[in-house]
C-alpha atoms as a PDB file:
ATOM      1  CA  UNK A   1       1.478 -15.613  18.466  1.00  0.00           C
ATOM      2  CA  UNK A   2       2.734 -17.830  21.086  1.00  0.00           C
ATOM      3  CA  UNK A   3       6.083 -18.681  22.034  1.00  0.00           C
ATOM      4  CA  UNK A   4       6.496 -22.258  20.210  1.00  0.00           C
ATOM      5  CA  UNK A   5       4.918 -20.244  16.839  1.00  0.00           C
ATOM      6  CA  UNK A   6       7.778 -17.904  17.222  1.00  0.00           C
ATOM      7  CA  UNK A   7      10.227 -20.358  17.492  1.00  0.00           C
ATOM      8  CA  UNK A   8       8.886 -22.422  14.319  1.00  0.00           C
ATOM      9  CA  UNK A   9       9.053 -19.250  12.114  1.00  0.00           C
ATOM     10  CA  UNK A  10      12.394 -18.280  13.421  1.00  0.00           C
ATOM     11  CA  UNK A  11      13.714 -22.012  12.692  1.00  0.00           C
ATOM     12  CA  UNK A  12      11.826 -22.170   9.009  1.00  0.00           C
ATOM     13  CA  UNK A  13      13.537 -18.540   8.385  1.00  0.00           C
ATOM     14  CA  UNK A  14      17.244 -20.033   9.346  1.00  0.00           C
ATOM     15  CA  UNK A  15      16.237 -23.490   7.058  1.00  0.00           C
ATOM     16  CA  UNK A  16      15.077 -21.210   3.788  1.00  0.00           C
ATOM     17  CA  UNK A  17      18.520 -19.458   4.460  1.00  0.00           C
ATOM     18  CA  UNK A  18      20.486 -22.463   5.115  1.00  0.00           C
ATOM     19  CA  UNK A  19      18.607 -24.395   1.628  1.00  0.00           C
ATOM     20  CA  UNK A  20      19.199 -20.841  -0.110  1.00  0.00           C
ATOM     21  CA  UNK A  21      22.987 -20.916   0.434  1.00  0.00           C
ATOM     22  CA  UNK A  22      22.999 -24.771  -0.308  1.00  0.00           C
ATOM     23  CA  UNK A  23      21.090 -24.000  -4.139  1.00  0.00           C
ATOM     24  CA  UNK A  24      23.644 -21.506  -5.158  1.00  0.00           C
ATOM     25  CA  UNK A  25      26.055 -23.964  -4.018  1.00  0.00           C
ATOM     26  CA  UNK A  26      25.104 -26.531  -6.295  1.00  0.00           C
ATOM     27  CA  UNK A  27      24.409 -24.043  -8.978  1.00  0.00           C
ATOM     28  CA  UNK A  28      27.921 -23.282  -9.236  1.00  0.00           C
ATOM     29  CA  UNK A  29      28.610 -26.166  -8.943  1.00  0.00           C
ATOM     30  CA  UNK A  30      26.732 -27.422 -11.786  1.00  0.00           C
ATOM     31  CA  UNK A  31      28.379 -24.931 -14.149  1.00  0.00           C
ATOM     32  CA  UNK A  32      31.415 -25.625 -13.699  1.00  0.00           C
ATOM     33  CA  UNK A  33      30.500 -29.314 -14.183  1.00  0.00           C
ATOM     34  CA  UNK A  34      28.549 -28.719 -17.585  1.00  0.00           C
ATOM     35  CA  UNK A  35      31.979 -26.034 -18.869  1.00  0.00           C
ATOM     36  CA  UNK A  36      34.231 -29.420 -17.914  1.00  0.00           C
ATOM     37  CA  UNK A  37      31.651 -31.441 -19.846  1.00  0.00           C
ATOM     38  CA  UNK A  38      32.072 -29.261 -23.353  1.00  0.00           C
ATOM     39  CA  UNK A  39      35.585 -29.128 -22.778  1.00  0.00           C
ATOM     40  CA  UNK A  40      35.712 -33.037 -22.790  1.00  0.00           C
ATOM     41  CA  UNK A  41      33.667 -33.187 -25.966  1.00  0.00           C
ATOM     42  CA  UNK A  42      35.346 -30.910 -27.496  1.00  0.00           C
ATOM     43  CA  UNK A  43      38.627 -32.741 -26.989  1.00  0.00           C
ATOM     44  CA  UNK A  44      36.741 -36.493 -27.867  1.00  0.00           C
ATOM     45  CA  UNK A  45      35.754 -34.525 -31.201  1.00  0.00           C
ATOM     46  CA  UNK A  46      39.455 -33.774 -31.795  1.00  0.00           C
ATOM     47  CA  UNK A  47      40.423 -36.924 -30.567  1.00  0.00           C
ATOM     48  CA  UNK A  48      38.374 -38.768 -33.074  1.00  0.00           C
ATOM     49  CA  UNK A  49      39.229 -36.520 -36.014  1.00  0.00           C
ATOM     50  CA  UNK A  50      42.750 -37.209 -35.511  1.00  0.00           C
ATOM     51  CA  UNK A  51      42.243 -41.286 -35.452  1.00  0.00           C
ATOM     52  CA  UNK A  52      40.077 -40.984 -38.722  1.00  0.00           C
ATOM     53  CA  UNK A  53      42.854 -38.642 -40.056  1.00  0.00           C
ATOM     54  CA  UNK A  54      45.714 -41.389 -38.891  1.00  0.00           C
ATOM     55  CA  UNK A  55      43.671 -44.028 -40.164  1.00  0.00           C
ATOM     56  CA  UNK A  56      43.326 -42.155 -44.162  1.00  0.00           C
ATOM     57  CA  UNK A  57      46.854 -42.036 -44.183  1.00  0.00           C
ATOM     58  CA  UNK A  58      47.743 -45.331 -43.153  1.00  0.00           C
ATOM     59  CA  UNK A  59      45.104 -46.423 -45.572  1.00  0.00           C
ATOM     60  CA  UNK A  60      46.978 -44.384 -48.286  1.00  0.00           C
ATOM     61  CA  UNK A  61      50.640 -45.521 -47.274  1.00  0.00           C
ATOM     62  CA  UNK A  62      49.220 -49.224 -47.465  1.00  0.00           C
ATOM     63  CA  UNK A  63      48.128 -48.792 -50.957  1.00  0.00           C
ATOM     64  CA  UNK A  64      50.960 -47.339 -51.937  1.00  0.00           C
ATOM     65  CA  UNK A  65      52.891 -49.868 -50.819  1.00  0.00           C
ATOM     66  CA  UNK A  66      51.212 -52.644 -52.474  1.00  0.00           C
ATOM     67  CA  UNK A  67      51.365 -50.687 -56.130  1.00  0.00           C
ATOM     68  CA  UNK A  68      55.678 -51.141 -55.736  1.00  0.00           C
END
């Protein structure tokens, strides 16, 4: 192998490191991004049980007060 070949294989080796590091990186990354994600839905989903909850009793207190 010549001295340029050597170089190239050296230099690929330190890339596929460098790209390695970078993945597991963004892997984390990404699951702490997709956790924050179910933790928003979760609190829309309460969110808009709570409005339809607030809504049936305003509903209800309306009716009653057009029966007085």
């Amino acid at each position: 192998m010549t001295y340029v070949g050597m170089f190239d294989e050296v230099d690929l080796s330190h890339k596929f490191r460098k790209v390695k590091r970078e993945n597991r990186r963004l892997k984390k990354e990404n699951i702490k991004l997709t956790d924050n994600i179910e933790k928003l839905k979760a609190d829309l989903a309460r969110a808009k049980e709570d409005h339809q909850y607030d809504n049936l009793v305003h509903q209800q207190e309306l009716k009653s007060l057009r029966k007085k």
